[in-house]
Protein backbone atom coordinates (compact mmCIF):
# COMPACT_ATOMS: atom_id res chain seq x y z
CA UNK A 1 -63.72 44.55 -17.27
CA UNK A 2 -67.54 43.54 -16.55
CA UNK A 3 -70.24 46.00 -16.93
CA UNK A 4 -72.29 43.90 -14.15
CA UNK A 5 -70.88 42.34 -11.52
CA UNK A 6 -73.09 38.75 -10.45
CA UNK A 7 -74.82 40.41 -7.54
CA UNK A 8 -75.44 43.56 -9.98
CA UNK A 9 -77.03 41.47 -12.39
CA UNK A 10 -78.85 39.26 -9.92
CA UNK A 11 -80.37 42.19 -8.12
CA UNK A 12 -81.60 43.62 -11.87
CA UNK A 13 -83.56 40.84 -12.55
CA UNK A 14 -84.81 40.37 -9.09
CA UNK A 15 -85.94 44.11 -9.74
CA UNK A 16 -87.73 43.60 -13.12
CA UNK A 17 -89.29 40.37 -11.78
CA UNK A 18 -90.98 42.52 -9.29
CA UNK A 19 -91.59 45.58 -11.43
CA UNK A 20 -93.30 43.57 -13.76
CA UNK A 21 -95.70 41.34 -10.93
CA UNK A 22 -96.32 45.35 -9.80
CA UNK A 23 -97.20 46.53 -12.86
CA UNK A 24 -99.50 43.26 -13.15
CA UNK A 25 -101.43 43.35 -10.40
CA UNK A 26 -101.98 47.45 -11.11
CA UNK A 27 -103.04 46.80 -14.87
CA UNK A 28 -105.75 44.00 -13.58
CA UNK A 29 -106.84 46.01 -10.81
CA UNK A 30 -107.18 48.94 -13.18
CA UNK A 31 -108.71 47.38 -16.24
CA UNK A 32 -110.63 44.67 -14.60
CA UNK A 33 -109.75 40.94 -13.67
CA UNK A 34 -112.04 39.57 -16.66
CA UNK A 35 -113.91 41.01 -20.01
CA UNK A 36 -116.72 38.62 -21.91
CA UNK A 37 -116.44 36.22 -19.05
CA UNK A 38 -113.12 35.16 -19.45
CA UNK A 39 -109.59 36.31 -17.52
CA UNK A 40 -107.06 38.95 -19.14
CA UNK A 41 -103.79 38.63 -19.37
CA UNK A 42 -102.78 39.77 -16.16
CA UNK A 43 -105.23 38.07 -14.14
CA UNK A 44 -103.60 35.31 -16.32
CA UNK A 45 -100.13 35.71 -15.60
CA UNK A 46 -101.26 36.10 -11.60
CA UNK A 47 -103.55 33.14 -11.53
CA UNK A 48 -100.85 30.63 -13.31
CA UNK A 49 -97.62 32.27 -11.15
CA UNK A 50 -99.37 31.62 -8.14
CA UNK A 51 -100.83 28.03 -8.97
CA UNK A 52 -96.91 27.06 -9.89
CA UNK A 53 -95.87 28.47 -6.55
CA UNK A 54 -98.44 26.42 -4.40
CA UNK A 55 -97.80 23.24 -7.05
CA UNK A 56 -93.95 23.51 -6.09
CA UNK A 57 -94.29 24.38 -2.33
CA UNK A 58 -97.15 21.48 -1.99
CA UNK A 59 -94.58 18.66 -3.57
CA UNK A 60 -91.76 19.87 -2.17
CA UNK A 61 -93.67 20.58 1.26
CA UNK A 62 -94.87 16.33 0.72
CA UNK A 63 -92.24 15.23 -0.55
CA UNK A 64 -90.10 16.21 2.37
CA UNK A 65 -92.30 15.23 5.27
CA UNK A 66 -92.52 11.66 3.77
CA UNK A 67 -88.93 11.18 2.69
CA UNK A 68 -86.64 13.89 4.27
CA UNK A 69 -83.77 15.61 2.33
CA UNK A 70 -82.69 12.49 0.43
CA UNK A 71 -85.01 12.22 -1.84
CA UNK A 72 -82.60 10.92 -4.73
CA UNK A 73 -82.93 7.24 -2.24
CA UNK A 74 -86.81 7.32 -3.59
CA UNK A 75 -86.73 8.40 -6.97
CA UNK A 76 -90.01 6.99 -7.87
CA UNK A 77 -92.21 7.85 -5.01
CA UNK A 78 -90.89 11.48 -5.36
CA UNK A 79 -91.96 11.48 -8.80
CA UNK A 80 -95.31 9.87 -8.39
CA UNK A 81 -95.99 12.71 -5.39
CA UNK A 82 -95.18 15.24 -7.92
CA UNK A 83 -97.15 13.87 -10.21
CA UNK A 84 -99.99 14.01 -8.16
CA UNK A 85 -99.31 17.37 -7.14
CA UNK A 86 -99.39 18.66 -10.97
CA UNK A 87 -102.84 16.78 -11.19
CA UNK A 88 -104.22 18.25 -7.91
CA UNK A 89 -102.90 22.20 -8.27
CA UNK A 90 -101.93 22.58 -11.94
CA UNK A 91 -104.97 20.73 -13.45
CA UNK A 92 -107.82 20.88 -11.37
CA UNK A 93 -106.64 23.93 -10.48
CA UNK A 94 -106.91 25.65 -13.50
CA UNK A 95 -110.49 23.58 -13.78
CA UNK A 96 -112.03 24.70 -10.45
CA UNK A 97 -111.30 28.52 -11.56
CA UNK A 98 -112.37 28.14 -14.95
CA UNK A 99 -115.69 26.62 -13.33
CA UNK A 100 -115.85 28.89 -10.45
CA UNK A 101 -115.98 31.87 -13.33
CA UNK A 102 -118.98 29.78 -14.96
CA UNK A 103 -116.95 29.59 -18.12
CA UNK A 104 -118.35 26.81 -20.56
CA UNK A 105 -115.56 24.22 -19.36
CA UNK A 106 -115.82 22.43 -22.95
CA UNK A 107 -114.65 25.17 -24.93
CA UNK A 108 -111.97 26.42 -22.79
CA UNK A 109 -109.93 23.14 -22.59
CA UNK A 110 -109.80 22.80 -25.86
CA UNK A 111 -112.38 20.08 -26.88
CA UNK A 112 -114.79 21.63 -29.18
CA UNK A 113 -112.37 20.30 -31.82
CA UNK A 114 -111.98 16.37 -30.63
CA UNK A 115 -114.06 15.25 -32.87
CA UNK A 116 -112.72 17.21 -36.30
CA UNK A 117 -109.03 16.58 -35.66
CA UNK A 118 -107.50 13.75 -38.64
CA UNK A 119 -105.89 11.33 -37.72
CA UNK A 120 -103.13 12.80 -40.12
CA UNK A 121 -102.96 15.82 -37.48
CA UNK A 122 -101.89 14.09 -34.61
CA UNK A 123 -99.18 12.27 -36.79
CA UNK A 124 -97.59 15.34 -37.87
CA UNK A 125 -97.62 16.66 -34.48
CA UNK A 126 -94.84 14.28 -34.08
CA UNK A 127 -92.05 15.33 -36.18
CA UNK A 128 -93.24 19.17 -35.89
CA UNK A 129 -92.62 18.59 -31.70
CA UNK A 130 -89.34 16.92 -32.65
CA UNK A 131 -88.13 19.24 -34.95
CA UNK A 132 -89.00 21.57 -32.55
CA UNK A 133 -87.06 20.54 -29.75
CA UNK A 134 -83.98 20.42 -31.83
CA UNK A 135 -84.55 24.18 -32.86
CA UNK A 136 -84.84 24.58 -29.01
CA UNK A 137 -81.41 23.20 -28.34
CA UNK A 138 -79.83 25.13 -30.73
CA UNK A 139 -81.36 28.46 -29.69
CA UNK A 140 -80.73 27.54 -26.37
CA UNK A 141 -77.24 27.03 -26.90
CA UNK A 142 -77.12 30.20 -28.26
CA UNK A 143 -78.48 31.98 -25.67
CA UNK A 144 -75.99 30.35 -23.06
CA UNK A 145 -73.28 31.97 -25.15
CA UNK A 146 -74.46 35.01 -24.51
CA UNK A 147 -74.30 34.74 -20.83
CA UNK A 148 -70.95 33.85 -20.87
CA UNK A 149 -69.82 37.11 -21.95
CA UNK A 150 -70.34 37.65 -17.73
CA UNK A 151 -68.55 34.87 -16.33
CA UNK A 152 -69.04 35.43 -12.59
CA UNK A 153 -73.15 35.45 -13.57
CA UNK A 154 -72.79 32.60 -16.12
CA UNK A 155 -70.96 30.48 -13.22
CA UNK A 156 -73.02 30.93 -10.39
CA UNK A 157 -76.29 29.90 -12.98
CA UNK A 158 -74.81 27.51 -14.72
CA UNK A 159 -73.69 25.72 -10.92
CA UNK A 160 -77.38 25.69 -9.85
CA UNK A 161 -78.83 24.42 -13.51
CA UNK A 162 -76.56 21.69 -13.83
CA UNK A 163 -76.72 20.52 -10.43
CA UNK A 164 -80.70 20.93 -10.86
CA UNK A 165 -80.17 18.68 -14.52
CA UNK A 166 -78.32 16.45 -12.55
CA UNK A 167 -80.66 15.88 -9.79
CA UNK A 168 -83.83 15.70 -11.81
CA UNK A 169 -81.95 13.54 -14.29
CA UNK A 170 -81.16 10.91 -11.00
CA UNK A 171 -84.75 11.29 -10.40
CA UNK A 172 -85.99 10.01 -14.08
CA UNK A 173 -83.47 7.65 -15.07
CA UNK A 174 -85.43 4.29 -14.56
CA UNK A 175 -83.33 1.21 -13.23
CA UNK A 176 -86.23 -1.48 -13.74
CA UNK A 177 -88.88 -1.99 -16.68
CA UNK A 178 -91.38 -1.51 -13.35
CA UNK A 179 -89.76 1.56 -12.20
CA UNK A 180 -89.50 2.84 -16.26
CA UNK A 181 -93.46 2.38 -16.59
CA UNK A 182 -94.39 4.38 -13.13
CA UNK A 183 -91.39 7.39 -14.49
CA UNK A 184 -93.26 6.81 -17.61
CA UNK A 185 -96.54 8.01 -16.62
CA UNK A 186 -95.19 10.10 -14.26
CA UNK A 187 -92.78 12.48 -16.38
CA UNK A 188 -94.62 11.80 -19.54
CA UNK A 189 -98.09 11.52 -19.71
CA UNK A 190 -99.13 12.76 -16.29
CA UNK A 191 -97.15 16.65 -16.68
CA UNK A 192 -98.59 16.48 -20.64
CA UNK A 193 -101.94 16.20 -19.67
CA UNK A 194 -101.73 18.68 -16.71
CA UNK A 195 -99.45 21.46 -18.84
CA UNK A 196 -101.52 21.73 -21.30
CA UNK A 197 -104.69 21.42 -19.54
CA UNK A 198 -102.94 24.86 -17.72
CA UNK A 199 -100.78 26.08 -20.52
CA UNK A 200 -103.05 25.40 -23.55
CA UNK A 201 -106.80 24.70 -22.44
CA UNK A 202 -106.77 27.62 -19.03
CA UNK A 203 -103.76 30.30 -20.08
CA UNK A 204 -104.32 30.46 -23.84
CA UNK A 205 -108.08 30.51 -24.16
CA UNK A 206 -108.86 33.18 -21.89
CA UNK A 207 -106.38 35.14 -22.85
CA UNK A 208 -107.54 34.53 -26.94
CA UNK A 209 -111.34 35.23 -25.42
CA UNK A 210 -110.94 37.97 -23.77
CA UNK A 211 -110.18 40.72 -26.21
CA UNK A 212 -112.30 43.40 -26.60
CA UNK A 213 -113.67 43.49 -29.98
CA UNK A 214 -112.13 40.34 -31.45
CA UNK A 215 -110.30 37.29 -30.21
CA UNK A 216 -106.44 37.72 -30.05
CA UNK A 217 -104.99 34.11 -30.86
CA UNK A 218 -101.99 35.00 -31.56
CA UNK A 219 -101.02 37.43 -28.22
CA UNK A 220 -102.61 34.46 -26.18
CA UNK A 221 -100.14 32.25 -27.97
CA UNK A 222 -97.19 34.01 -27.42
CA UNK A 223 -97.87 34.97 -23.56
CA UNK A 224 -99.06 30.92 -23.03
CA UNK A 225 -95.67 30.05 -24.30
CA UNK A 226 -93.85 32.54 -22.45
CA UNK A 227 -95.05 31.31 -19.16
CA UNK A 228 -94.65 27.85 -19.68
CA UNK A 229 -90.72 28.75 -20.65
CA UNK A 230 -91.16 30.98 -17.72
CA UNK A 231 -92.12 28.84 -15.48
CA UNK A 232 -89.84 25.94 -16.23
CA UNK A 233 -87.68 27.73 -13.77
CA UNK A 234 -84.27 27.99 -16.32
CA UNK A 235 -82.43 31.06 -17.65
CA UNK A 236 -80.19 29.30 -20.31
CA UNK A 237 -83.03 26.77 -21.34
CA UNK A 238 -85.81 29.79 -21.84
CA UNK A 239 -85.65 30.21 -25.53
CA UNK A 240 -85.81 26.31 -26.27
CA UNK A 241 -88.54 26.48 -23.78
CA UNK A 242 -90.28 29.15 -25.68
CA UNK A 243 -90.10 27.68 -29.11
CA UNK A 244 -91.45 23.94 -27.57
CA UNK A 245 -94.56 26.61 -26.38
CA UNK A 246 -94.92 27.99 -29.73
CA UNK A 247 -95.13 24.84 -31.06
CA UNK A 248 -97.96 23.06 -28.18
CA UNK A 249 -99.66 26.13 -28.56
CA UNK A 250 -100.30 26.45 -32.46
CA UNK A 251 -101.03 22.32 -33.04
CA UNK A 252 -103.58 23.25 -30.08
CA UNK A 253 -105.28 26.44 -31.64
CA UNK A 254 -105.13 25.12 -35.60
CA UNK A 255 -107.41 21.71 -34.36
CA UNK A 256 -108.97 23.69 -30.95
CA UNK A 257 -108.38 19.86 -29.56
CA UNK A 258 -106.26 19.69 -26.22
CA UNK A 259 -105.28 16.00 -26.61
CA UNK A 260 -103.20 17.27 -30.11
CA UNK A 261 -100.33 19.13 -28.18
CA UNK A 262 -100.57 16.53 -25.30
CA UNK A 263 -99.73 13.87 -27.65
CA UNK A 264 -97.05 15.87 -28.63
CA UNK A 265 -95.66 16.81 -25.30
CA UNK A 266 -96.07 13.19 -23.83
CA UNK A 267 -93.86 11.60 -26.86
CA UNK A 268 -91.82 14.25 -26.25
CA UNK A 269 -90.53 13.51 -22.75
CA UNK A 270 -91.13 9.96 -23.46
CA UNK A 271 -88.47 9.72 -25.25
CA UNK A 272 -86.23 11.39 -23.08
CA UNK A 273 -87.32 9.38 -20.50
CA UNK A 274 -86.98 6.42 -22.71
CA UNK A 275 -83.48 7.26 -23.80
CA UNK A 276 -82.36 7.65 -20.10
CA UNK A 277 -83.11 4.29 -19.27
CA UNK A 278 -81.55 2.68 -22.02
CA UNK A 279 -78.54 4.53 -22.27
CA UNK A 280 -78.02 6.63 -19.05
CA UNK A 281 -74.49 7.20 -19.54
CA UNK A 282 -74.76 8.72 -23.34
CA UNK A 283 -77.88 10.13 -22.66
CA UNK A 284 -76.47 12.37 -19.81
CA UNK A 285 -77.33 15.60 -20.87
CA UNK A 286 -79.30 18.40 -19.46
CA UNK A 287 -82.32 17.45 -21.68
CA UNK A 288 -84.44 16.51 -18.63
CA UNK A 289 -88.18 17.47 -17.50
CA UNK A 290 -87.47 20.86 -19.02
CA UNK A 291 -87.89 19.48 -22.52
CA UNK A 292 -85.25 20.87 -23.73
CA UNK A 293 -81.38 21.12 -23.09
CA UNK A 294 -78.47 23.50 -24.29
CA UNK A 295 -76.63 19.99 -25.79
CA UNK A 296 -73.58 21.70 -25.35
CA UNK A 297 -73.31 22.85 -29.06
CA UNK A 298 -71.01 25.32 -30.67
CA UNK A 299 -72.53 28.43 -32.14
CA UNK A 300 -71.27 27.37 -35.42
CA UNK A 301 -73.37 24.32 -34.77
CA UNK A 302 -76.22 25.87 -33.30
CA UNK A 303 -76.11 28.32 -36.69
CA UNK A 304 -76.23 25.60 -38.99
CA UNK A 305 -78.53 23.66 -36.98
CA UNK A 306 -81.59 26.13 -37.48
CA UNK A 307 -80.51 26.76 -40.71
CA UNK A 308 -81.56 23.72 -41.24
CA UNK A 309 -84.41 22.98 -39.10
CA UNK A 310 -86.23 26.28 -39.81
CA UNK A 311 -87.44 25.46 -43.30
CA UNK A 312 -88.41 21.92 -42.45
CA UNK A 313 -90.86 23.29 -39.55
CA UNK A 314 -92.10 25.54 -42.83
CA UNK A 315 -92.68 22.56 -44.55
CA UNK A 316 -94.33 21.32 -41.42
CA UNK A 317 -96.55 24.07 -40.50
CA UNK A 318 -97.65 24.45 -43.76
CA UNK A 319 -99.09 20.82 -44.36
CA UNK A 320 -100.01 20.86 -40.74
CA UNK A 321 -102.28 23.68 -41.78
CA UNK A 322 -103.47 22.11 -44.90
CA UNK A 323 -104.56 19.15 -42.66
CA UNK A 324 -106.68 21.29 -40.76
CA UNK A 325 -107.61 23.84 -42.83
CA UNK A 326 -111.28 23.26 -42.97
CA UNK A 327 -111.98 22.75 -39.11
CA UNK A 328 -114.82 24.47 -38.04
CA UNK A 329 -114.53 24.20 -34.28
CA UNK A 330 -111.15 26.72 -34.44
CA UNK A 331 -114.07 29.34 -35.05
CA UNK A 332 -115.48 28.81 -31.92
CA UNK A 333 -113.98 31.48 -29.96
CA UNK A 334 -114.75 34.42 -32.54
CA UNK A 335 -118.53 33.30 -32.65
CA UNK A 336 -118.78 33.11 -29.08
CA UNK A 337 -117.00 36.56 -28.61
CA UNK A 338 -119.52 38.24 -31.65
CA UNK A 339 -122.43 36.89 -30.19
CA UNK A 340 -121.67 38.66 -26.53
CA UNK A 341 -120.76 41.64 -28.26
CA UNK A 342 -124.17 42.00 -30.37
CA UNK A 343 -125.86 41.01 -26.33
CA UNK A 344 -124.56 43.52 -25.18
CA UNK A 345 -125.18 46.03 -27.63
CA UNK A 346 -128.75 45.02 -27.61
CA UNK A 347 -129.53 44.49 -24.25
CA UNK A 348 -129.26 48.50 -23.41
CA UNK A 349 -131.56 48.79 -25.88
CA UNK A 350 -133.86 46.13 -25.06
CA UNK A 351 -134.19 47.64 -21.64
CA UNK A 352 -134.75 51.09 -22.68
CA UNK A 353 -137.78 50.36 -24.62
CA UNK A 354 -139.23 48.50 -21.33
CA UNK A 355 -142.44 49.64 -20.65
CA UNK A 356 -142.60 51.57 -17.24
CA UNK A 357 -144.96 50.24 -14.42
């Protein structure tokens, strides 16, 4: 007999979800929208919800007034609108706010370190994103398991994420070499450059700048990667989501250089894209725009999957970090957060020893 019945269950999360917005918008009206010039966390989490929101509602809104409800007749002008719309709300977006707040642009998209960053970085980056997204699968997989212990919920999800897979996967499987090099840019590089310029460069450096006495890189990696899983819109997928995050999000902060975890990403859906269009049958699985799919594996599979892709992505991380252990730019953020600090606690003094006119 179920503990939760589907509606149950539905109606929980549908209760958390707005529990936690509430207690959001409460903690940044109570503790302040910004500190040291840069958003916190909830102002964060508010400013990134509702730029997904508007990015989705403005495609879709598009989208439909040029093409109606079958959009699956014009794959690639529905992608190249989206595209457009990540550029337009996700990316410049997250740049107008950034610049509306007067925050030094540079720094918080990531390109003090451009200039550091080896070659040898950006080549590991590779293998670390792929070894990644197989850990993703797998943890995935397991994590659709668990829902099936309630059936009637697992059903009604798994129905709309497979018939969302399905739909997006219609969308991205290219049927000409023209048609593969517009999907290309459009599923690829386009959502790479715009994710991370949101995810990475906007989400992860304010919330690493805006501690109070010292910068918190590694709570502004883990809430950047939770809202890019979150965002991607899938229950069973969240985990894989989350570990692809973890991953963007550390090659970013160990060379402070956007372009390393938008290399990453691009190759990334690439090559899903890539293996789409030359195999769409075989490649028919519900790896898709979400980076990352369940595969369909076993638990026994899944098990002995990470068992076996956890100590490579050691092996990874730790020459990763050896590449880039002597950066100097990834020290940015701590200067720049010291420097306010000792302002601050020298301007009241400064001012008290004013003479009086």
């Amino acid at each position: 007999m179920l503990l939760f019945s589907t509606l149950k269950l539905i109606a929980l999360l549908v209760f958390v979800v707005m529990a936690v917005l509430g207690a959001t918008v409460y903690s940044a009206t109570r503790g302040g929208w910004s500190r040291n010039g840069y958003f916190t966390i909830p102002s964060v989490l508010l400013i990134v919800i509702a730029l997904f929101i508007f990015f989705q509602g403005a495609g879709s809104g598009v989208t439909l007034a040029l093409m109606g409800k079958n959009i699956e007749a014009h794959p690639v002008e529905a992608l190249c609108i989206n595209g457009l719309a990540e550029v337009t709300v996700l990316m410049l977006g997250a740049i107008v706010l950034s610049n509306a707040a007067r925050q030094n642009l540079f720094a918080v998209f990531r390109l003090e370190g451009f200039r550091e960053t080896p070659a040898l970085a950006y080549l590991l980056a590779i293998p670390m994103m792929l070894v990644a997204q197989g850990g993703g699968v797998a943890l995935s997989a397991l994590f659709e398991r668990f829902w099936k212990l309630f059936p009637h919920f697992y059903t009604t999800i798994n129905s709309y994420e497979n018939a969302s897979d399905q739909s997006m996967q219609g969308l991205v499987t290219a049927t000409s070499p023209l048609a593969f090099l517009v999907i290309l840019v459009c599923v690829a590089i386009i959502p790479a450059i715009a994710e991370e310029t949101l995810f990475r460069g906007f989400a992860q450096t304010n919330i690493e700048r805006s501690g109070k006495w010292h910068t918190r890189p590694i709570i502004a990696l883990l809430s950047a990667s939770f809202l890019f899983a979150l965002v991607h819109a899938s229950l069973f997928k969240l985990p894989g989501l989350f570990a692809l995050g973890l991953t963007l999000g550390w090659l970013t902060y160990r060379t402070n250089n956007l372009f390393t975890g938008a290399l990453a990403h691009a190759l990334n859906n690439g090559m899903i894209v890539a293996a789409l269009y030359m195999n769409p049958t075989d490649a028919a699985t519900s790896s898709n725009s979400n980076l990352v799919g369940t595969g369909h594996l076993s638990g026994t599979t899944a098990v002995l999957a990470l068992v076996l892709l956890l100590p490579l992505m050691a092996l990874l991380v730790y020459a990763f970090n050896r590449v880039t252990e002597h950066l100097d730019a990834r020290g940015n953020a701590e200067r720049e957060l010291q420097m306010r600090l000792e302002h601050d606690r020298d301007s009241p003094h400064e001012q008290s020893t004013q003479p009086h006119e």
